[in-house]
PDB file of N, CA and C in Angstrom:
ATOM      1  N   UNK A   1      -7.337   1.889   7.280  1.00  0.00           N
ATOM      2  CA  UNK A   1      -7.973   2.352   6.069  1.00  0.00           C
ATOM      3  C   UNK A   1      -7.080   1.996   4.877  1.00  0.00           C
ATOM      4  N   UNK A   2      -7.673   1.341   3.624  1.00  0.00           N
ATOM      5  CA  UNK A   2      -6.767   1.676   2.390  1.00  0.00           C
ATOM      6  C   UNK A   2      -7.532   2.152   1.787  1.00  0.00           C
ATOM      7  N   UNK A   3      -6.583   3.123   1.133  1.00  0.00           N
ATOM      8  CA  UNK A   3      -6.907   3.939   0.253  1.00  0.00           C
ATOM      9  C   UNK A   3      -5.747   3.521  -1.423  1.00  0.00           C
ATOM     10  N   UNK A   4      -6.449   3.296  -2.358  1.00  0.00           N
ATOM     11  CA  UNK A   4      -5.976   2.946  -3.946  1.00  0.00           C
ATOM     12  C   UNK A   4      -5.561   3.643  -4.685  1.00  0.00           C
ATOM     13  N   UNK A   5      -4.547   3.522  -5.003  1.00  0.00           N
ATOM     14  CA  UNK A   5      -4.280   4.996  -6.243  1.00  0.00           C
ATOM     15  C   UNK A   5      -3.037   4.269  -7.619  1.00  0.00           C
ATOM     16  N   UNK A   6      -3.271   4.887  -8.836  1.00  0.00           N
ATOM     17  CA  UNK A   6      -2.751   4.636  -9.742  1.00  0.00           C
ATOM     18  C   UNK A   6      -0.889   5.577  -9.701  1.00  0.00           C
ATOM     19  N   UNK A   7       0.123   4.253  -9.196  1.00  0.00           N
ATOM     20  CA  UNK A   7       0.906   5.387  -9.385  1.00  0.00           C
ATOM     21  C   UNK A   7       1.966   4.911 -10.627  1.00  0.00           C
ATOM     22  N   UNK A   8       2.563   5.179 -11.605  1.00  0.00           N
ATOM     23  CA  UNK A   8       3.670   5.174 -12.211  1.00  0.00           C
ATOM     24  C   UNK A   8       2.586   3.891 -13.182  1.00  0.00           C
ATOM     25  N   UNK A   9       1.229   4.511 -13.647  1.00  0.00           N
ATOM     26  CA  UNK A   9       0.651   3.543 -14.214  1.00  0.00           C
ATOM     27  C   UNK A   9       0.397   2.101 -13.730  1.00  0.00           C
ATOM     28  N   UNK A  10       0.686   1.952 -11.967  1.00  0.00           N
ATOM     29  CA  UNK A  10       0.400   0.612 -11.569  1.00  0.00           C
ATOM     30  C   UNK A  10      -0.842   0.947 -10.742  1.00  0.00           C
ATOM     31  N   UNK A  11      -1.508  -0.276 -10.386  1.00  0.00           N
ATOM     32  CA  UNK A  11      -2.462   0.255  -9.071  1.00  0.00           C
ATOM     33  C   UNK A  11      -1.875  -0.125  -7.823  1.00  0.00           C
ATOM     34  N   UNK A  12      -1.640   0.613  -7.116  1.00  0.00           N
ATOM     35  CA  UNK A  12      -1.424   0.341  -5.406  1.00  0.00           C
ATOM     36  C   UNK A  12      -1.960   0.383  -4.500  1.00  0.00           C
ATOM     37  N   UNK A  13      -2.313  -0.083  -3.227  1.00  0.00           N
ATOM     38  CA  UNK A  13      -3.288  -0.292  -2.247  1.00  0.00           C
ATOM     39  C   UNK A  13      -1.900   0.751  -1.109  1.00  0.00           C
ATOM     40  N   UNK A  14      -2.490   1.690  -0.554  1.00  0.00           N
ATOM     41  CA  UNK A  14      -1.868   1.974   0.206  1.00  0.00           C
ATOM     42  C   UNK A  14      -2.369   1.846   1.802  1.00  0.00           C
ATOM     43  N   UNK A  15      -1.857   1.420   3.084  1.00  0.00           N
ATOM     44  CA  UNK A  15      -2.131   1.221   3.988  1.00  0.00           C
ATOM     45  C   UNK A  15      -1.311   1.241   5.145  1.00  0.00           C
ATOM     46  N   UNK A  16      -2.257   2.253   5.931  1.00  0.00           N
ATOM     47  CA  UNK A  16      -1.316   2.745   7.071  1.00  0.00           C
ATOM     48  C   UNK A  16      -1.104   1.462   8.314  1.00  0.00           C
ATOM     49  N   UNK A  17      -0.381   2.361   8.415  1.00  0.00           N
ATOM     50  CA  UNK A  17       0.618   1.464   9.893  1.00  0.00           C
ATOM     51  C   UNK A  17       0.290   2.486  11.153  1.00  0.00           C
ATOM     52  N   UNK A  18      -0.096   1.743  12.080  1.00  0.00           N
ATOM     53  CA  UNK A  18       0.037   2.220  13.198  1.00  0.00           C
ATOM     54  C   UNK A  18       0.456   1.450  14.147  1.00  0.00           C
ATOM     55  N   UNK A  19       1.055   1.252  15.445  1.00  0.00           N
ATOM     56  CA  UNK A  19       1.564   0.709  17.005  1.00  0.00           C
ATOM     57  C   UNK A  19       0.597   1.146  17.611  1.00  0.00           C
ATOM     58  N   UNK A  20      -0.900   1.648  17.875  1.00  0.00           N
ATOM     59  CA  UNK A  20      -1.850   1.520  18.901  1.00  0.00           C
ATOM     60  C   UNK A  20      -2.808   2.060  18.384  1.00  0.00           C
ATOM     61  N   UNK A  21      -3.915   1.838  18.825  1.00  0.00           N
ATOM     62  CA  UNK A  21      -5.238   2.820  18.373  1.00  0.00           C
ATOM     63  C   UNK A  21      -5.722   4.123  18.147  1.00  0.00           C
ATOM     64  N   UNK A  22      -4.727   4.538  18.951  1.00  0.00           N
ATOM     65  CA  UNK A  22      -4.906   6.104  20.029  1.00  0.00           C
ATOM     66  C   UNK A  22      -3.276   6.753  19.067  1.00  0.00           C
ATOM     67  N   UNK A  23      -2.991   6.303  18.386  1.00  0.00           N
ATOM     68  CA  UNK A  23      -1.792   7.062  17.391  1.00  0.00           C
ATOM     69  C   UNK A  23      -0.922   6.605  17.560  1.00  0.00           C
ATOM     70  N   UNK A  24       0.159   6.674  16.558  1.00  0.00           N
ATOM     71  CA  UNK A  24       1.611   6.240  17.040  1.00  0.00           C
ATOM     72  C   UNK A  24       1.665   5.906  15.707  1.00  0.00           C
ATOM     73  N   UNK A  25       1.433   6.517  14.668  1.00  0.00           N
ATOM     74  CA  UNK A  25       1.280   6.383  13.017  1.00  0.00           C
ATOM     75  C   UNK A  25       3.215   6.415  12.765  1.00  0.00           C
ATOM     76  N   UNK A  26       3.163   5.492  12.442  1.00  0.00           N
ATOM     77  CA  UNK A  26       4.701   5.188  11.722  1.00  0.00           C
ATOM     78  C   UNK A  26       5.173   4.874   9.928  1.00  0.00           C
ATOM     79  N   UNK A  27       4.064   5.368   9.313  1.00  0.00           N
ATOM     80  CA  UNK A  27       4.152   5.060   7.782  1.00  0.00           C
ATOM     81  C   UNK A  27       3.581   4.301   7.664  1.00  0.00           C
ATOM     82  N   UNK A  28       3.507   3.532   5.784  1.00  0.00           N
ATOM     83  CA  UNK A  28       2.297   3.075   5.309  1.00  0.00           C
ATOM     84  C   UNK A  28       3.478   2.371   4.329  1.00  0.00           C
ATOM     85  N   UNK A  29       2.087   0.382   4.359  1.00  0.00           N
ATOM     86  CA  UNK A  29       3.036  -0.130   3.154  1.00  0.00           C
ATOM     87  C   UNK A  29       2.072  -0.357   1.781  1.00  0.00           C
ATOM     88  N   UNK A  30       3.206  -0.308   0.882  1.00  0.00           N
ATOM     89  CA  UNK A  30       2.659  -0.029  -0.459  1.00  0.00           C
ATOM     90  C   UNK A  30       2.512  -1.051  -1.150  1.00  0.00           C
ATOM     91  N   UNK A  31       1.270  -1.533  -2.051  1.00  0.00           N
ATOM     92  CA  UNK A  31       1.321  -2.859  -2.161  1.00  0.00           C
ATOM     93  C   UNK A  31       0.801  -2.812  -3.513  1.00  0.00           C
ATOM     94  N   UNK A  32       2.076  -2.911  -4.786  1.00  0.00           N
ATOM     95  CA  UNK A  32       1.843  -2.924  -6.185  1.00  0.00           C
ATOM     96  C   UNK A  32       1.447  -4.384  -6.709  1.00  0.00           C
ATOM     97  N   UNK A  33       0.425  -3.987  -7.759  1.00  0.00           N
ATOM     98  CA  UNK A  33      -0.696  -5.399  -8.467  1.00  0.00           C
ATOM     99  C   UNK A  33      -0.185  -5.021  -9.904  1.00  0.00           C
ATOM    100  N   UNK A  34      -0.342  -5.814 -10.412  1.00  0.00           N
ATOM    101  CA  UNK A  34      -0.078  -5.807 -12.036  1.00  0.00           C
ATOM    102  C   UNK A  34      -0.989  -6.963 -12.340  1.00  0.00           C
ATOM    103  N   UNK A  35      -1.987  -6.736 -13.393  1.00  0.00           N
ATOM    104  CA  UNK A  35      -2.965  -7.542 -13.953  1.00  0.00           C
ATOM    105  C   UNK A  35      -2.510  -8.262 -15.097  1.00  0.00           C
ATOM    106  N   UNK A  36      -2.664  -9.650 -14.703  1.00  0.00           N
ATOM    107  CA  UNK A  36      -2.422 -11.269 -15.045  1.00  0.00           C
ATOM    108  C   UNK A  36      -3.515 -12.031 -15.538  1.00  0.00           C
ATOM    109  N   UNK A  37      -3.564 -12.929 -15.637  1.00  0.00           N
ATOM    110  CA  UNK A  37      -4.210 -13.832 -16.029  1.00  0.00           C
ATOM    111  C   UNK A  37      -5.726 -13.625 -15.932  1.00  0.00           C
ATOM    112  N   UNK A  38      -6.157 -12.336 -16.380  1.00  0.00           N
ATOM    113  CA  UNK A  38      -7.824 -11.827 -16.009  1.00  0.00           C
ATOM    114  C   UNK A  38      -7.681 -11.520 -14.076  1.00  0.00           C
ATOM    115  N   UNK A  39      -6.844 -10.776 -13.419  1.00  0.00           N
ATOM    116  CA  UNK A  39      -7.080 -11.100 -12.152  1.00  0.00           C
ATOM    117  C   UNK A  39      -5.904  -9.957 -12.159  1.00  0.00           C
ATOM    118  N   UNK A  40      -5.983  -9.237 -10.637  1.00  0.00           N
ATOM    119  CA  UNK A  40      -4.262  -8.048 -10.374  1.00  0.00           C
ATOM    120  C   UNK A  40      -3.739  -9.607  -9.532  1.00  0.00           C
ATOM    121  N   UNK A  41      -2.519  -9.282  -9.593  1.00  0.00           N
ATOM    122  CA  UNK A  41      -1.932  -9.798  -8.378  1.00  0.00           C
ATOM    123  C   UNK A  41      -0.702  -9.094  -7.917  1.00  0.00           C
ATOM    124  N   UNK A  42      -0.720  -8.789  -6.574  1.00  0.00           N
ATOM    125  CA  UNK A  42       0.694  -8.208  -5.841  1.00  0.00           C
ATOM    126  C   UNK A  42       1.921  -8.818  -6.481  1.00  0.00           C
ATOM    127  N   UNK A  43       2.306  -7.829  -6.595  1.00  0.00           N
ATOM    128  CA  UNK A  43       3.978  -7.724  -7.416  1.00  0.00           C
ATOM    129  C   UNK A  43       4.742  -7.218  -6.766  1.00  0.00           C
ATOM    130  N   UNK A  44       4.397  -6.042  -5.961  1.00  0.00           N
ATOM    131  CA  UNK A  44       5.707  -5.821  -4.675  1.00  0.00           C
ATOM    132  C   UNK A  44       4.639  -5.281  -3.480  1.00  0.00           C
ATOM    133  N   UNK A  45       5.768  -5.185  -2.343  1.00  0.00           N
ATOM    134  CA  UNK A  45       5.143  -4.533  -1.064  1.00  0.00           C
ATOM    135  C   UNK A  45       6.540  -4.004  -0.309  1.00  0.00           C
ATOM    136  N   UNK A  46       6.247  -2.596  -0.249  1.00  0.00           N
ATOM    137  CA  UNK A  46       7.594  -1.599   0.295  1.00  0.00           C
ATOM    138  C   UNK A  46       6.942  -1.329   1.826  1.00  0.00           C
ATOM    139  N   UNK A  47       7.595  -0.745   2.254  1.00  0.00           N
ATOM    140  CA  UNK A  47       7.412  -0.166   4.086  1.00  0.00           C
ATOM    141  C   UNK A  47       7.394   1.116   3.361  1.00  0.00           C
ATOM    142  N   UNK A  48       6.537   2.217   3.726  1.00  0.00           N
ATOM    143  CA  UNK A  48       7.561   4.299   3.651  1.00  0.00           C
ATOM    144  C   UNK A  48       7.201   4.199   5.340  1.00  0.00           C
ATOM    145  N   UNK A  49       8.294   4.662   5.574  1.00  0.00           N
ATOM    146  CA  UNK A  49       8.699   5.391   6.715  1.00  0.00           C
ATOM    147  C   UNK A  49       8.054   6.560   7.353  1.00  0.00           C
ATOM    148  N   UNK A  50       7.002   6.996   7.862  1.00  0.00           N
ATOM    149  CA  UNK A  50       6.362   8.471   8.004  1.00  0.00           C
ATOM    150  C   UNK A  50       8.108   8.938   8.741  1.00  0.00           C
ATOM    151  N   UNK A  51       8.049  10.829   7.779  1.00  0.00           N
ATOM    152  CA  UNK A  51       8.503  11.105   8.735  1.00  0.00           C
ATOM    153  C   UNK A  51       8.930  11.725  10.099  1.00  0.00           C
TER     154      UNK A  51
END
């Protein structure tokens, strides 16, 4: 699933991580856009760690 959210005035796509179907949820990576040339484009992508 991603789920979008405005953080620190950027937009981010957030999206979980999992190792199997059936659970094993290990955190979610974060994937900041900053709008360019009429268009977002990814500007960073972090790992968070669940903990």
């Amino acid at each position: 699933m991603i789920r979008f959210e405005v953080i620190d005035n950027q937009l981010t796509a957030i999206i979980g991580a999992q190792i199997s179907p059936v659970g094993g949820y290990i955190g979610s990576f974060h994937i900041t856009y900053q709008f360019e040339n009429g268009m977002y484009e990814g500007t960073k992508i972090e790992f968070v760690h669940s903990d």
